[in-house]
Protein backbone atom coordinates (compact mmCIF):
# COMPACT_ATOMS: atom_id res chain seq x y z
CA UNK A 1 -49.04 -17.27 92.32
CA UNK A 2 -49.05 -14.19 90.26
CA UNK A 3 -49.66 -14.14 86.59
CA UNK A 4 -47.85 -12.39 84.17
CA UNK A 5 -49.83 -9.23 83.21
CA UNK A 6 -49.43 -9.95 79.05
CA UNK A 7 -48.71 -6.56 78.32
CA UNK A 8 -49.66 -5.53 74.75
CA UNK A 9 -46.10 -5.73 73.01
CA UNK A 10 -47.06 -2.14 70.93
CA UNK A 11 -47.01 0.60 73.12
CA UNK A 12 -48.29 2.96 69.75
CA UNK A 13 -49.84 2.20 66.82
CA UNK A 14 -49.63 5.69 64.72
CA UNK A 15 -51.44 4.49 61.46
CA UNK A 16 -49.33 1.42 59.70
CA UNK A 17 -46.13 2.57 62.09
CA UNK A 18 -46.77 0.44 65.56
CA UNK A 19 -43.81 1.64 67.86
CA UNK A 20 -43.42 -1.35 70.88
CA UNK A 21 -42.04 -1.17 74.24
CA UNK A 22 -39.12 -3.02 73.65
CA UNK A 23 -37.90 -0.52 71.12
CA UNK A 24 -38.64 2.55 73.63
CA UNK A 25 -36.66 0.71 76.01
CA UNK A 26 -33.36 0.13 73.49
CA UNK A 27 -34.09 3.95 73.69
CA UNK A 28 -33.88 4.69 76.94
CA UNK A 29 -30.47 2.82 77.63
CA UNK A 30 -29.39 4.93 74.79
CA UNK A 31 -30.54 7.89 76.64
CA UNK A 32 -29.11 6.43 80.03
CA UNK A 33 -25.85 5.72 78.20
CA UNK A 34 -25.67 9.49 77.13
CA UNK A 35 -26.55 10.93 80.64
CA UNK A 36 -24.13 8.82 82.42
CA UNK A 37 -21.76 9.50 79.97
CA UNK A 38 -21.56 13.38 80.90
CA UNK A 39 -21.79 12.71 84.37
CA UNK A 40 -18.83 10.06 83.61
CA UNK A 41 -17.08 13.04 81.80
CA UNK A 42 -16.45 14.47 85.20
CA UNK A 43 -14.53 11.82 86.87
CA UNK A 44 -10.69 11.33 86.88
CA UNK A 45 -8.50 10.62 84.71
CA UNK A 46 -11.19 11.90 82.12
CA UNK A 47 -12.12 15.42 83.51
CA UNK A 48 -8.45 16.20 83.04
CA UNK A 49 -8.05 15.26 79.80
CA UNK A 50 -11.29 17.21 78.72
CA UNK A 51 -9.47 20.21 80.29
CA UNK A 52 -6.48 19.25 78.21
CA UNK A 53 -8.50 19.13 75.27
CA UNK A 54 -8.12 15.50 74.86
CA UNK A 55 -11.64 14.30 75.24
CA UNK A 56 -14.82 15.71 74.71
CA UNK A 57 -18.62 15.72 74.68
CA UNK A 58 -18.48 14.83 70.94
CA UNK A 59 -16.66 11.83 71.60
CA UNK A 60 -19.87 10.64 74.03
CA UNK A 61 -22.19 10.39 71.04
CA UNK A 62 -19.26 8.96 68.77
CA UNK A 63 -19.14 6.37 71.43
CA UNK A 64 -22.56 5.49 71.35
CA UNK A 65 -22.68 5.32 67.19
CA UNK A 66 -19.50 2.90 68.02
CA UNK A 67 -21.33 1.01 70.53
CA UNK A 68 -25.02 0.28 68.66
CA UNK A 69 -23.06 -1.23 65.77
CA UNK A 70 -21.23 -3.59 67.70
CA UNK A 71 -24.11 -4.64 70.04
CA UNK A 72 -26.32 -5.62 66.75
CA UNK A 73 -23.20 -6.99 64.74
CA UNK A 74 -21.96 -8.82 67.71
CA UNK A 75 -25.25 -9.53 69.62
CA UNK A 76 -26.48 -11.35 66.19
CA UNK A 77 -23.19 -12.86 65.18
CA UNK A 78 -22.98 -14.61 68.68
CA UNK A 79 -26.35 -15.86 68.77
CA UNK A 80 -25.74 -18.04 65.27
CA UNK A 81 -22.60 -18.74 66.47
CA UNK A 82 -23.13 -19.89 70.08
CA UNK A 83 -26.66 -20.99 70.29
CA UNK A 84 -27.58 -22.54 66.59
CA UNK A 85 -24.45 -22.45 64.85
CA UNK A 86 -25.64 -25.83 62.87
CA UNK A 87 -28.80 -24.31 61.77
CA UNK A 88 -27.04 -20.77 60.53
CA UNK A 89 -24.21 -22.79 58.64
CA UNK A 90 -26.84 -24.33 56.52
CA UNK A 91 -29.01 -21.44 56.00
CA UNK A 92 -26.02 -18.52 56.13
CA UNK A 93 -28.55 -15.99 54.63
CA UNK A 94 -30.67 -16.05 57.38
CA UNK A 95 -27.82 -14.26 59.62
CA UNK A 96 -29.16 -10.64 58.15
CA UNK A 97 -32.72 -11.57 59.04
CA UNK A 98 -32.37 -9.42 62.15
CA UNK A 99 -35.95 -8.70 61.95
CA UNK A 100 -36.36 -12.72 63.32
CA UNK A 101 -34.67 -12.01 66.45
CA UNK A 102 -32.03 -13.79 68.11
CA UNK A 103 -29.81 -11.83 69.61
CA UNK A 104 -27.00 -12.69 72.22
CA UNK A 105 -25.13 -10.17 75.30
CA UNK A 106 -22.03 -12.03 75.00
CA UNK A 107 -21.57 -11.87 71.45
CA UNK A 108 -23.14 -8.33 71.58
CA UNK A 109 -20.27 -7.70 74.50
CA UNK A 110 -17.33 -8.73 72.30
CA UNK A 111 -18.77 -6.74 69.39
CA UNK A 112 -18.96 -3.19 71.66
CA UNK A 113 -15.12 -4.49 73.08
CA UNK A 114 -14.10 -5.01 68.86
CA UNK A 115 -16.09 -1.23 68.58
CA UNK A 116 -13.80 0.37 71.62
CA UNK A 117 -10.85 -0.83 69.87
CA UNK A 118 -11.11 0.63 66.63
CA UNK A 119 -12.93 3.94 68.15
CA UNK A 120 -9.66 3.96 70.20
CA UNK A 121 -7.08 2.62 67.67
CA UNK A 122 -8.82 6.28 65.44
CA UNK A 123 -8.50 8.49 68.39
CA UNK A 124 -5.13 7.04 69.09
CA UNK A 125 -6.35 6.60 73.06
CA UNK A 126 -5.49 3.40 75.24
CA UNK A 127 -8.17 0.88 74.74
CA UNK A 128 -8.08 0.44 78.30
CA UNK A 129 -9.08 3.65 79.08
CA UNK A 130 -11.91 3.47 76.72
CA UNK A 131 -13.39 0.75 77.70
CA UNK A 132 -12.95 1.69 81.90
CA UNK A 133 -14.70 4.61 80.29
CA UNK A 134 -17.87 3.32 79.16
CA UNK A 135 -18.32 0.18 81.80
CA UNK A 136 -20.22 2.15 84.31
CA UNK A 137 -22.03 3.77 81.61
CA UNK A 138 -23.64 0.29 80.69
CA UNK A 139 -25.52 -1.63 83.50
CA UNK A 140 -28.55 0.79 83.35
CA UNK A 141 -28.95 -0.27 79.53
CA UNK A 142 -28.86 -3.89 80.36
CA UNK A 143 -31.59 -3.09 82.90
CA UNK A 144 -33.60 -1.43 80.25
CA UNK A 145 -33.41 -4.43 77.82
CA UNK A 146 -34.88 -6.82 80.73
CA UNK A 147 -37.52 -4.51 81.39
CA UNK A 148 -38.00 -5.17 77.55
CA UNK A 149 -37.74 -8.64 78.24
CA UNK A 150 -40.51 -8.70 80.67
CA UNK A 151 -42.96 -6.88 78.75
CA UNK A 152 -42.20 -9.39 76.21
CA UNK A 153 -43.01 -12.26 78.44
CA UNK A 154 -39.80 -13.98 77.27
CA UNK A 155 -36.52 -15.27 78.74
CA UNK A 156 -39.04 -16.52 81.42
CA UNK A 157 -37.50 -18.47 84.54
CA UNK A 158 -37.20 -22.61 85.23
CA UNK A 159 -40.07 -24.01 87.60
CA UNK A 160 -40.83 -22.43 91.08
CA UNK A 161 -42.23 -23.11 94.54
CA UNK A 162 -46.13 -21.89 94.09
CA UNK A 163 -45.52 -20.60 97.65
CA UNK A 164 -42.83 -18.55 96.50
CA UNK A 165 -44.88 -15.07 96.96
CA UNK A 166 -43.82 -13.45 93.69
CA UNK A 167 -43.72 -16.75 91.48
CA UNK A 168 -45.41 -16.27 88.34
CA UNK A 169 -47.33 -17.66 85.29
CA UNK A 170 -45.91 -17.35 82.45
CA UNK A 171 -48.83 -18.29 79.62
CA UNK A 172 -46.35 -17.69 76.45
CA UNK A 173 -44.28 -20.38 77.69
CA UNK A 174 -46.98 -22.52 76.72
CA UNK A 175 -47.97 -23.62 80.05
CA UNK A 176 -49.43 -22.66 83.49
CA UNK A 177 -46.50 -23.95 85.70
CA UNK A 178 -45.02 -21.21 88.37
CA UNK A 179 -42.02 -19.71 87.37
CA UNK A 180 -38.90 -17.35 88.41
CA UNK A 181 -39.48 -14.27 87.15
CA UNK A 182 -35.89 -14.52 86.00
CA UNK A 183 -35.52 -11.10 83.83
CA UNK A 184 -36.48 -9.36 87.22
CA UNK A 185 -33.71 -10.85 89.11
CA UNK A 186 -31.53 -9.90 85.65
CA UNK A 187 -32.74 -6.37 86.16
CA UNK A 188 -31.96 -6.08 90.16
CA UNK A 189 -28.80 -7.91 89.93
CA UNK A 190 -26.75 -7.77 86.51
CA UNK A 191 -29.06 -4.24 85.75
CA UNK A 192 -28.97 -2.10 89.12
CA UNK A 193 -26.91 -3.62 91.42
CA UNK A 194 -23.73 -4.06 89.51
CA UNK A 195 -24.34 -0.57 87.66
CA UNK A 196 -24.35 0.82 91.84
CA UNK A 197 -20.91 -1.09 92.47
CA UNK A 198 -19.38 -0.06 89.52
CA UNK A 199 -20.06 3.63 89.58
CA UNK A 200 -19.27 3.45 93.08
CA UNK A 201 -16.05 2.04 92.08
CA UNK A 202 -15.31 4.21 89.51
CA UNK A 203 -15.73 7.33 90.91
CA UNK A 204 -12.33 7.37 92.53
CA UNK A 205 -9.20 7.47 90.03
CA UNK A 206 -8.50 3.23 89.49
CA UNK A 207 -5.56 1.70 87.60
CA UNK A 208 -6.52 1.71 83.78
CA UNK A 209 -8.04 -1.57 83.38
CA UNK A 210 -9.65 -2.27 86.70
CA UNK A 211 -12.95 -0.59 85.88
CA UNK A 212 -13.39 -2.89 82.97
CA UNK A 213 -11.78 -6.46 84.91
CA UNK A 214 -14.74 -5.27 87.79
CA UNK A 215 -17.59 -5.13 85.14
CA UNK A 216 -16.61 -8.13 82.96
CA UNK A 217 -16.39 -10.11 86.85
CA UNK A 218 -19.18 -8.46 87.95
CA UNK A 219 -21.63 -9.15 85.23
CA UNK A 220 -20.27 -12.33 84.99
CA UNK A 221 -20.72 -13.51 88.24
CA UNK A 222 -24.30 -11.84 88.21
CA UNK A 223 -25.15 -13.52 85.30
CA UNK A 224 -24.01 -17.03 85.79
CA UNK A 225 -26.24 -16.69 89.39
CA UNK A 226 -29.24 -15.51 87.87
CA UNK A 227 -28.79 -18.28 84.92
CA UNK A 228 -29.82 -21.23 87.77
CA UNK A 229 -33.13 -19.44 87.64
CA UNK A 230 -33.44 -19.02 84.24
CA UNK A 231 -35.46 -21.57 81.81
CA UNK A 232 -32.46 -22.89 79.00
CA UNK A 233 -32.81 -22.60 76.07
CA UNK A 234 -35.24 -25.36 74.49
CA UNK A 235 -32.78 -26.54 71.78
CA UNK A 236 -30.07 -26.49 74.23
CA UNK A 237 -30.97 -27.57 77.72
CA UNK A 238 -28.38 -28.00 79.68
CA UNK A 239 -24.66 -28.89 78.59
CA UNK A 240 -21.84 -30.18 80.70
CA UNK A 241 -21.86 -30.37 84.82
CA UNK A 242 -25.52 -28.90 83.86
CA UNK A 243 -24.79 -25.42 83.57
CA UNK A 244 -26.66 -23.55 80.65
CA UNK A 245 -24.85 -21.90 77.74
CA UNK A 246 -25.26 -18.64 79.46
CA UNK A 247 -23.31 -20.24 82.41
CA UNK A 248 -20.23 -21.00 80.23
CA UNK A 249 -20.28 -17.85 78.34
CA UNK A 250 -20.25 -16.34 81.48
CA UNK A 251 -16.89 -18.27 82.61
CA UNK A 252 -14.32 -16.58 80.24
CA UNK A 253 -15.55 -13.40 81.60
CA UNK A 254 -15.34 -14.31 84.72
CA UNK A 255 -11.47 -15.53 84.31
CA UNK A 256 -10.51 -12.80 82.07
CA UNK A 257 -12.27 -9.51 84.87
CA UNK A 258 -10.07 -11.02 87.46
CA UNK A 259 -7.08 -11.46 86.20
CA UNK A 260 -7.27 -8.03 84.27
CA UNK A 261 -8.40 -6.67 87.61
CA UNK A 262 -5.97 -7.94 89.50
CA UNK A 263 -3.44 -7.04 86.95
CA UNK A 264 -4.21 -3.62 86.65
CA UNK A 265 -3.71 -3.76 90.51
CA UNK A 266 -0.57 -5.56 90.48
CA UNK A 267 1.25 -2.73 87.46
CA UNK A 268 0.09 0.51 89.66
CA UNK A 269 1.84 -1.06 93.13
CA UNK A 270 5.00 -1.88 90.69
């Protein structure tokens, strides 16, 4: 068994100002987000319209301004309403105490789609075409934030095999049973891998709306896998036909990227 290697959560202390790893990683999907972006920039339909004026490099960082405040509006909104929506209803102060954590993807994921549609419904652009803009951009952020998660020595994985070669002790969880290093496999699969197929996918002009039906199937499917490795949450367990909250969050998404997928196929072959 391996043990987890309790990295110190600071990565700088600088005097009263301690600056920790999972902050430098919310920066480096920011950075990510802004490279890809360019690189993004490049592809069709969008290289065309920057030639026609249309888009630009300003509207990369406008996108990103766009996207933070619907990832912490949205990521904190979800996680009182989908994971303790009894406690927050009692205590509905306690929703600004950011600084508590708690902090949900799929709530941060419709608060980025609510972002794209008023960045778009300003620029007077499809939504479609905004969001098919940004999906490949995003993977290598979600990566970032389980690299975060690791450091952290949260989100830890359900019980494992001690022969399994890379199972691991997790001592935060309170106890020295084996475990999936589950925000690994959420890095490889959800993080890498998905941000590989959809670039790939994206490179070559698609149907306005099948970028973003790929990523929201994508993820999900990624997602609801890597959730049979993941520990539930302890107020939570597991709900119905013993699938996780994660798991059903991760159903709509799944519905909704293939029929918009398929869709988008379907209207260009009209």
């Amino acid at each position: 068994m391996l043990m987890h290697p309790s990295i110190d959560p600071v990565a700088l202390q600088l005097g009263p100002m301690a600056i920790h790893w999972y902050g430098l990683t919310y920066l480096a999907a920011f950075g990510l987000f802004m490279w890809l972006a360019r690189l993004r920039l490049q592809h069709a339909p969008y290289a065309q319209l920057v030639a026609q004026g249309v888009w630009s490099q300003q509207d990369i960082e406008d996108l990103l301004f766009y996207g933070v405040v619907g990832v912490i509006l949205g990521g904190r909104v979800g996680y009182c309403l989908f994971y303790k929506p009894g406690y927050y209803a009692e205590h509905p102060l306690e929703v600004l105490a950011l600084w508590q954590g708690g902090m949900s993807f799929h709530g941060g994921m419709l608060g980025v789609i609510s972002a794209m549609a008023v960045f778009a419904w300003q620029r007077q652009r499809p939504w479609l075409l905004v969001t098919d803009f940004i999906a490949p951009c995003v993977p290598t952020g979600l990566a970032a934030g389980r690299v975060g998660n690791f450091i952290n020595g949260e989100l830890w994985g359900r019980a494992a095999d001690p022969a399994l070669p890379w199972a691991m002790v997790f001592p935060q969880s309170g106890s020295w049973m084996p475990r999936h290093p589950s925000q690994v496999y959420q890095f490889l699969g959800e993080g890498l891998l998905l941000f590989a197929l959809i670039w790939l996918y994206a490179r070559k002009p698609r149907p306005v709306g099948a970028v973003s039906g790929a990523f929201l199937l994508g993820y999900g499917s990624f997602r609801f896998m890597a959730e049979y490795f993941r520990e539930p949450d302890a107020h939570l367990g597991l709900l119905a036909l013993n699938m996780s909250m994660g798991q059903w969050l991760c159903v709509p998404m799944v519905v909704v990227g293939a029929w918009l997928w398929a869709h988008a196929l379907k209207v260009s072959k009209a």
